[in-house]
N, C-alpha and C. Protein backbone atom coordinates (compact mmCIF):
# COMPACT_ATOMS: atom_id res chain seq x y z
N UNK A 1 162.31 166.23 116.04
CA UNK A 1 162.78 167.03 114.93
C UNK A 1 162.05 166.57 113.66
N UNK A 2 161.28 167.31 113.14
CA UNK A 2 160.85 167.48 111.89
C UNK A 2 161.93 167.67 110.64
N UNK A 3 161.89 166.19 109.58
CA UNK A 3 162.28 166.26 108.47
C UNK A 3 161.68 166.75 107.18
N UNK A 4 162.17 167.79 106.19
CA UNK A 4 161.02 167.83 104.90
C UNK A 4 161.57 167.53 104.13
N UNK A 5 162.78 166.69 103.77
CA UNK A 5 163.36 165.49 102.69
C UNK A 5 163.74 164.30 103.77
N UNK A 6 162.94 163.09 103.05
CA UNK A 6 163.77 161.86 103.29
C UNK A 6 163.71 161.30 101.75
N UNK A 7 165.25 160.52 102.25
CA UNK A 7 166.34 160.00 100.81
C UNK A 7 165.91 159.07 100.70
N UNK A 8 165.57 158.54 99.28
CA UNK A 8 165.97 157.03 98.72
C UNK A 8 167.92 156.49 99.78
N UNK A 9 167.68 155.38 99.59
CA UNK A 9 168.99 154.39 99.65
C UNK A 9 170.35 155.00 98.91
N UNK A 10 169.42 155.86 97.72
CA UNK A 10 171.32 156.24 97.40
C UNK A 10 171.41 157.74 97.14
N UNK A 11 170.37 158.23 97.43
CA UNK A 11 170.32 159.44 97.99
C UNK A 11 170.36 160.19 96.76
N UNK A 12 169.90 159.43 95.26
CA UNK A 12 169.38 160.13 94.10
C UNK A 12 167.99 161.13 94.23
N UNK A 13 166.99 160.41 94.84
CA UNK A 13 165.84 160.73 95.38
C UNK A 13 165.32 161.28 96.44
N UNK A 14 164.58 162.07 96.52
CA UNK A 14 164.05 162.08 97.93
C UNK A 14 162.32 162.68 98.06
N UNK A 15 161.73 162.59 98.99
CA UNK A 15 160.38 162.46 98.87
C UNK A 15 159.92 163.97 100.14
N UNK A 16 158.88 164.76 99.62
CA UNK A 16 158.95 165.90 100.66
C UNK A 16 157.22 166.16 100.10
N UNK A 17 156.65 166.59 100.84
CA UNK A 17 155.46 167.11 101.04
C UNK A 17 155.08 168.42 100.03
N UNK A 18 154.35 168.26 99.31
CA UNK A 18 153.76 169.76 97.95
C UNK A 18 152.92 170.47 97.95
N UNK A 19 152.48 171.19 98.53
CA UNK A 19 151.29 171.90 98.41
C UNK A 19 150.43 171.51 97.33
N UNK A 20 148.65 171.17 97.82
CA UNK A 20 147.66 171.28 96.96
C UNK A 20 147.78 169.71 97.17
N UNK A 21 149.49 168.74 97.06
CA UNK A 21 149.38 167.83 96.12
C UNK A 21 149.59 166.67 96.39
N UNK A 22 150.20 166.75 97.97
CA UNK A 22 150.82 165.11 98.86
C UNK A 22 152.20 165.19 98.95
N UNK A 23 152.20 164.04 99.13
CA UNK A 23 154.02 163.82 98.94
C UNK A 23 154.53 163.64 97.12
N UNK A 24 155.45 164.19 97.31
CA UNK A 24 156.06 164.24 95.87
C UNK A 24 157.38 163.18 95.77
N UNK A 25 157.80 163.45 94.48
CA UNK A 25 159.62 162.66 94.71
C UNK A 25 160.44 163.74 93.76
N UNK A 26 161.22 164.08 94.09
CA UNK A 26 162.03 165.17 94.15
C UNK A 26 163.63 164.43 93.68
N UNK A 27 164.33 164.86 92.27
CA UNK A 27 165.79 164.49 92.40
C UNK A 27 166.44 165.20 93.36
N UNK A 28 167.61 164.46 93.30
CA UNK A 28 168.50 165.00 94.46
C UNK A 28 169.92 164.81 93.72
N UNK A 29 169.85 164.58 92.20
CA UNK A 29 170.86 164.46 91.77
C UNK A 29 170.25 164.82 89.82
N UNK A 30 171.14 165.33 88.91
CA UNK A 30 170.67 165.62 88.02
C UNK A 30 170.02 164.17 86.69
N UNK A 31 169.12 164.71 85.90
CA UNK A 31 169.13 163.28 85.21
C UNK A 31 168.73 163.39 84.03
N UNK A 32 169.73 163.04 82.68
CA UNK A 32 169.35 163.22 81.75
C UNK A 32 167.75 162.62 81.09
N UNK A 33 167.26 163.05 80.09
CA UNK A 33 166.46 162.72 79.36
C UNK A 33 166.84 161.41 78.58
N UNK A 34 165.95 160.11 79.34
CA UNK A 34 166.58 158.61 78.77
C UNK A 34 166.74 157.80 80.13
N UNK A 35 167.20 158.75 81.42
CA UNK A 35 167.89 158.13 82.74
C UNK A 35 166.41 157.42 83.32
N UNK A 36 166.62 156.03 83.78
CA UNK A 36 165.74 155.69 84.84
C UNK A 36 166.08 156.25 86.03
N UNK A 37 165.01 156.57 86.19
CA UNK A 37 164.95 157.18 87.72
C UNK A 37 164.61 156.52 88.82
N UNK A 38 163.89 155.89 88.53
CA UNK A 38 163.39 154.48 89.59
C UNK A 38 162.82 153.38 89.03
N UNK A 39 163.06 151.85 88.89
CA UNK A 39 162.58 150.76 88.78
C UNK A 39 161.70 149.64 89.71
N UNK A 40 160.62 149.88 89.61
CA UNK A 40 159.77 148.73 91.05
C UNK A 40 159.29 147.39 90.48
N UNK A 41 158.94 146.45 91.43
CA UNK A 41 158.26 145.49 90.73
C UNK A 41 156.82 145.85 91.52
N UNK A 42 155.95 144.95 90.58
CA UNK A 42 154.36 145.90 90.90
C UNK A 42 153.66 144.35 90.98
N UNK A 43 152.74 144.81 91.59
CA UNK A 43 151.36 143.71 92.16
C UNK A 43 149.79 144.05 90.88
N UNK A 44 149.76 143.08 90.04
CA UNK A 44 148.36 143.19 89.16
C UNK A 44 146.84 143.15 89.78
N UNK A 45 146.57 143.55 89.54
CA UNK A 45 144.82 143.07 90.23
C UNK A 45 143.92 143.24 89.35
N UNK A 46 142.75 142.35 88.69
CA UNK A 46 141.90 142.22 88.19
C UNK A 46 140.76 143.45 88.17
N UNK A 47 139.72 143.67 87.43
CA UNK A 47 138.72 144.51 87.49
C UNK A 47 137.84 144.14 89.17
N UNK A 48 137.88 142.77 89.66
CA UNK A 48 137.03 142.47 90.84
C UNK A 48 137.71 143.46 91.89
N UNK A 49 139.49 143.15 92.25
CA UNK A 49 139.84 143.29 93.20
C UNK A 49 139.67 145.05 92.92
N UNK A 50 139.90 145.29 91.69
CA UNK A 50 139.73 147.44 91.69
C UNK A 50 138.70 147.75 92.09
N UNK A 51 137.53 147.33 92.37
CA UNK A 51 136.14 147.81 92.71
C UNK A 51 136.48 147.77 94.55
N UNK A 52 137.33 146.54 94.87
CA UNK A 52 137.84 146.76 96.13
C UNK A 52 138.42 147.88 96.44
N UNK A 53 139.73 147.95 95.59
CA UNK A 53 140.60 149.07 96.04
C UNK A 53 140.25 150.36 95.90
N UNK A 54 139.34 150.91 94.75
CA UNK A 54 138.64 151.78 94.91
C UNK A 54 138.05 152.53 95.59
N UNK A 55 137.73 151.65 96.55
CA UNK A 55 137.13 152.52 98.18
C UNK A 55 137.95 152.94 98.87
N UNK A 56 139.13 152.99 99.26
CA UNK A 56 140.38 152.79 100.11
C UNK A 56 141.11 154.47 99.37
N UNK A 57 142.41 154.35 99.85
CA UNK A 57 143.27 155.80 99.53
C UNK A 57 144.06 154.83 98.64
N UNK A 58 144.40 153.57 98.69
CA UNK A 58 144.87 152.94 97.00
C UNK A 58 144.87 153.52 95.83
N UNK A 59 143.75 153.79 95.83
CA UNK A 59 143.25 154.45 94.14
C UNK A 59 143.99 155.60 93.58
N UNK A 60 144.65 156.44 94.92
CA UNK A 60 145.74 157.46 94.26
C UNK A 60 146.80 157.22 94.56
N UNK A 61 146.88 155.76 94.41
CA UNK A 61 148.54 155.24 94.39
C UNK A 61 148.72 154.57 93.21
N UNK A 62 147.68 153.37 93.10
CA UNK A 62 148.17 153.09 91.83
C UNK A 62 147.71 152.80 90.31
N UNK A 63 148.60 152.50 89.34
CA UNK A 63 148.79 152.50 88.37
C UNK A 63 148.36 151.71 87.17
N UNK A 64 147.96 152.24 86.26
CA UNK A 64 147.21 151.64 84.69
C UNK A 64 147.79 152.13 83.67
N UNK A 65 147.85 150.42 83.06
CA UNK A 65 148.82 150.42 82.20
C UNK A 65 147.84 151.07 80.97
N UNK A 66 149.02 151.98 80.19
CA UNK A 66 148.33 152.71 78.40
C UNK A 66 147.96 151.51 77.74
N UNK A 67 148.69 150.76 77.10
CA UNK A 67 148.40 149.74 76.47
C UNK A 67 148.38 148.30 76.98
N UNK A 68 147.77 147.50 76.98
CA UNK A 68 147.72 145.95 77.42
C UNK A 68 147.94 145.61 75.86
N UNK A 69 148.86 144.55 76.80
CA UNK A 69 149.61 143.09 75.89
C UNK A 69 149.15 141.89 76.36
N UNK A 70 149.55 140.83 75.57
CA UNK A 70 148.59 139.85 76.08
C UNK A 70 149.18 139.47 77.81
N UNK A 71 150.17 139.20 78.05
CA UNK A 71 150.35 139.17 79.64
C UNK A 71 149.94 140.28 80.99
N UNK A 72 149.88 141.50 80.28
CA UNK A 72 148.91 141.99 81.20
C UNK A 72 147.55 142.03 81.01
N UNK A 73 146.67 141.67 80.08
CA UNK A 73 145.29 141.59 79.90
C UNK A 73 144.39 141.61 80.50
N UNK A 74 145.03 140.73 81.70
CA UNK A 74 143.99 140.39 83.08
C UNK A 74 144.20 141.26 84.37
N UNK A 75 145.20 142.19 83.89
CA UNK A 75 145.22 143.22 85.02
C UNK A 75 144.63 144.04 84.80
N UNK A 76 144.15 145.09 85.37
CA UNK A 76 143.12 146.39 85.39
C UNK A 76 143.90 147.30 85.92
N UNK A 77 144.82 146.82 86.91
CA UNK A 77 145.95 148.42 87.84
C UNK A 77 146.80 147.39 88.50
N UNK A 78 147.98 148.48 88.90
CA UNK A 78 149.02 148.08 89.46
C UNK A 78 149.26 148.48 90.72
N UNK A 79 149.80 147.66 91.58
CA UNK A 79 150.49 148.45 92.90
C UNK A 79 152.05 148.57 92.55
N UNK A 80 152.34 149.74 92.67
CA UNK A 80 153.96 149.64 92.51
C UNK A 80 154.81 149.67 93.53
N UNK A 81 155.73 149.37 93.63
CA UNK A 81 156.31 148.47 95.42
C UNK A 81 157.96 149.41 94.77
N UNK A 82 157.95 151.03 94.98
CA UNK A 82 158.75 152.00 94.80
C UNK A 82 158.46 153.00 95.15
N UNK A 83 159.42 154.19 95.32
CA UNK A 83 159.05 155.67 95.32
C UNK A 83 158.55 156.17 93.65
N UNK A 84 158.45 155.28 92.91
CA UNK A 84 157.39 155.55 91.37
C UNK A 84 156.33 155.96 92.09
N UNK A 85 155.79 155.01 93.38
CA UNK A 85 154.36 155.75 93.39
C UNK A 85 153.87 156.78 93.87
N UNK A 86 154.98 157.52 94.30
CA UNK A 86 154.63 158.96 94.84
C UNK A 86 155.06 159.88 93.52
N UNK A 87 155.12 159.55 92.23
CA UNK A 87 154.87 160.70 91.09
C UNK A 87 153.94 161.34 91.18
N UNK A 88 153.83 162.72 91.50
CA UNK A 88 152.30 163.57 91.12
C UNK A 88 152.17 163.43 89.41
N UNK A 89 150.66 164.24 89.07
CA UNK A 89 150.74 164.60 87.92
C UNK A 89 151.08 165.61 87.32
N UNK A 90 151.48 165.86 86.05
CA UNK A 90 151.42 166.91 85.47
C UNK A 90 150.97 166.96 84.05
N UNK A 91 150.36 168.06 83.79
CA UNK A 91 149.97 168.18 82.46
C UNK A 91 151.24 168.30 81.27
N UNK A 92 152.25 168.64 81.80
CA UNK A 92 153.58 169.31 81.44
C UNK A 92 155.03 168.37 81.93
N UNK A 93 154.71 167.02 82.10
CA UNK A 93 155.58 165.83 82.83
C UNK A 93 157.27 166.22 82.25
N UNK A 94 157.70 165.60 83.41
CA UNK A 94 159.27 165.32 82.56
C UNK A 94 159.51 163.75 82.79
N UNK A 95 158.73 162.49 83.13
CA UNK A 95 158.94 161.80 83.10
C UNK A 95 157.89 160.99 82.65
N UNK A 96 158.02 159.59 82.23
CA UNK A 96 156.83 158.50 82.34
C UNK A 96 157.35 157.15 82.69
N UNK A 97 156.30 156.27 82.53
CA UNK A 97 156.20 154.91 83.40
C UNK A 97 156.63 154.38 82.01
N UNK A 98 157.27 153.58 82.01
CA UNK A 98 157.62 152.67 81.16
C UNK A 98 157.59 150.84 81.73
N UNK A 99 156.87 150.22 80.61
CA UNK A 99 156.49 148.83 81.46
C UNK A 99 157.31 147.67 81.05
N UNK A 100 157.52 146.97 81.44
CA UNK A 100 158.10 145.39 80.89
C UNK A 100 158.13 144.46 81.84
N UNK A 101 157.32 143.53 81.23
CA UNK A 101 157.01 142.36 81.74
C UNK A 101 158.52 141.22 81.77
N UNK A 102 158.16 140.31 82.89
CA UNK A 102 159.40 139.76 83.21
C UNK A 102 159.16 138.34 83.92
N UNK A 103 159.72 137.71 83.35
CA UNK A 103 159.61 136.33 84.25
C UNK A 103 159.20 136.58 86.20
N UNK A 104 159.64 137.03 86.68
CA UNK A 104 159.54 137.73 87.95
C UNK A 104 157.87 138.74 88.36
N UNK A 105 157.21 139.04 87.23
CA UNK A 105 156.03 139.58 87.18
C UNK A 105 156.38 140.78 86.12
N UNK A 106 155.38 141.83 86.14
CA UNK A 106 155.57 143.16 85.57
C UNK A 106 156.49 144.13 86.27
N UNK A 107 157.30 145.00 86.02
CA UNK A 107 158.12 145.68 86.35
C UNK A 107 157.84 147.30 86.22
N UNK A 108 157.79 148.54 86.44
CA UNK A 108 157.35 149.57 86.38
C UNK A 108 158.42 150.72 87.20
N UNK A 109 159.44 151.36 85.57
CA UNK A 109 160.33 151.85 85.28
C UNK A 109 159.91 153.53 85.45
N UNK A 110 160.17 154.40 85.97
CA UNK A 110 159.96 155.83 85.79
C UNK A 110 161.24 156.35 85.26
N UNK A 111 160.64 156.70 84.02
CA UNK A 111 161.65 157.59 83.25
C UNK A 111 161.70 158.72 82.77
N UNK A 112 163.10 159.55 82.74
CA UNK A 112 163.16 161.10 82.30
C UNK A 112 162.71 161.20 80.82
N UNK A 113 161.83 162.34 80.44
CA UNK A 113 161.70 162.18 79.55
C UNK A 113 162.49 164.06 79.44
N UNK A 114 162.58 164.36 80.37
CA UNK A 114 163.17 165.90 79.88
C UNK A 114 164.19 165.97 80.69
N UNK A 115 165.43 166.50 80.53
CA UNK A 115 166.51 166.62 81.51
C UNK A 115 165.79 166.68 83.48
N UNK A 116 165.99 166.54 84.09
CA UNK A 116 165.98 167.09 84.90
C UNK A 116 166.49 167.34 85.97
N UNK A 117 166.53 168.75 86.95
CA UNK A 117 167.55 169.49 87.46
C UNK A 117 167.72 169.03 89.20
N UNK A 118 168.75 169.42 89.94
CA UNK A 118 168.12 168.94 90.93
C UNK A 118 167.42 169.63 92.04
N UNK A 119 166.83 169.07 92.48
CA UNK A 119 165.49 169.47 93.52
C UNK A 119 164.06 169.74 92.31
N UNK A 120 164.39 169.40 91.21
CA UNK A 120 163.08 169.14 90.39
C UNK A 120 162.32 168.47 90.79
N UNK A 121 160.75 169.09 91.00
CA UNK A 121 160.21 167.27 91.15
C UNK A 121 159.83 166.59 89.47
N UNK A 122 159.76 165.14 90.10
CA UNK A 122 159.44 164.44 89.17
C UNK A 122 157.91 164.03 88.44
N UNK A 123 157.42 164.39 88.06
CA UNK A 123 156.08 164.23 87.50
C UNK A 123 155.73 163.33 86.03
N UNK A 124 154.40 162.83 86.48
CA UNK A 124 154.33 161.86 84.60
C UNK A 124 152.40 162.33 84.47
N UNK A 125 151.96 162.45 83.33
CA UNK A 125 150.58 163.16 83.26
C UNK A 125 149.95 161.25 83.62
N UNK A 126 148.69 161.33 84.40
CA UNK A 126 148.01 160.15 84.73
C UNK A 126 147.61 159.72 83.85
N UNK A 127 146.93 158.26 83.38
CA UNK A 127 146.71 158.26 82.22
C UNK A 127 144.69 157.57 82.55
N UNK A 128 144.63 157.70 84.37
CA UNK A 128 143.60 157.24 84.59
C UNK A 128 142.49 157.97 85.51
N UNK A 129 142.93 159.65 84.92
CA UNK A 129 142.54 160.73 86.10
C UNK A 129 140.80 160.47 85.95
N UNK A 130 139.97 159.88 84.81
CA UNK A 130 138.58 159.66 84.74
C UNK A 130 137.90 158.82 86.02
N UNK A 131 138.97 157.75 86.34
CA UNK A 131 138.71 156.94 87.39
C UNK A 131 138.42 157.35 89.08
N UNK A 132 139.27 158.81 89.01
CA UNK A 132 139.20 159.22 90.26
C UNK A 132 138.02 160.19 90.59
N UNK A 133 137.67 160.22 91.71
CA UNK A 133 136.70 160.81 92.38
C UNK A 133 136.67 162.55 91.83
N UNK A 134 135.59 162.59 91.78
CA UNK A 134 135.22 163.92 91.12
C UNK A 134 135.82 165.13 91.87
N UNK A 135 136.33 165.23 93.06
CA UNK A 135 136.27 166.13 94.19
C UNK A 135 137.79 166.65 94.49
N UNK A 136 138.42 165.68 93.46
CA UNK A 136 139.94 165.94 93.16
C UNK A 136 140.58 166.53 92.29
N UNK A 137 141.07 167.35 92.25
CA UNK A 137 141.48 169.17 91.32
C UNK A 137 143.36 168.45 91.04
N UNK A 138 143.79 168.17 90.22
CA UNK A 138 144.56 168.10 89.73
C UNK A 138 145.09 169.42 89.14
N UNK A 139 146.40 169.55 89.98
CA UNK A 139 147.12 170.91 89.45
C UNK A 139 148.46 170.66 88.84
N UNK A 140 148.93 171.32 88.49
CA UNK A 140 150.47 171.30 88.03
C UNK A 140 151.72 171.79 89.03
C-alpha cells in the first residue's frame, strides 16, 4: 500500500511528494504567523568539506546561513537533522529559517512568517539558489 502523507511524531506535519519539486512538508495543523514550525539541530561544514558535498544530492538539502556571526564564521552550510530540510522554495514564502547558536551547536528554527492553513505547504525563498547547478528551474 502506497502512502502520499507521512506524519511528523505529532502529526503537526507531514511530508508528500510535489510536482516539478520533490518532497515537500505540508501542515497538518493551522499556524499562526510567529509559530515555529519545526526546530533541528544542524551539522557545520567548512568551504573544504562543501566542495565535497557539492557533488552528491546534499547540495539540495542543505542550508546557508544570511548572515555569519562570529561563531558561525567557519561554516559555509548546514546539514539540518529535521523535516526543515524538506522546505521547497518560494519566491512568495510563508516561512523562514531562523538561526541561534547554542552551547549544543547551531540550531535551525523554521518559522511562519504568514498564517498558514492546513494542508499548506510550507516554503522559505533559498538564499543560495546561485550555488546550484544550472539545470535546476525553481518554481513556485
Amino acid at each position: 500500500m502506497m502512502v502520499d502523507r507521512v506524519f511528523d511524531r505529532s502529526n503537526a506535519l507531514y511530508v508528500k511528494k510535489v510536482p516539478r519539486k520533490g518532497r515537500g512538508l505540508f501542515a497538518n495543523i493551522p499556524f499562526k504567523a510567529g509559530d515555529i514550525i519545526d526546530r533541528s539541530p544542524t551539522w557545520g561544514f567548512d568551504e573544504r568539506q562543501e566542495n565535497l558535498i557539492d557533488r552528491t544530492g546534499i547540495l539540495e538539502y542543505y542550508f546557508v546561513r544570511g548572515r555569519k556571526n562570529s561563531k558561525s564564521a567557519t561554516f559555509t552550510g548546514y546539514v539540518v537533522f529535521g523535516l526543515g530540510s524538506l522546505v521547497n522554495h518560494s519566491w512568495n514564502p510563508n516561512a523562514e529559517t531562523v538561526w541561534s547558536d547554542e552551547e549544543s551547536g547551531a540550531w535551525a528554527s523554521i518559522v511562519a512568517i504568514k498564517d498558514i492553513k492546513v494542508d499548506e505547504e510550507i516554503t522559505q525563498t533559498y538564499t543560495n539558489i546561485p550555488d546550484y547547478p544550472k539545470d535546476i528551474n525553481f518554481v513556485d
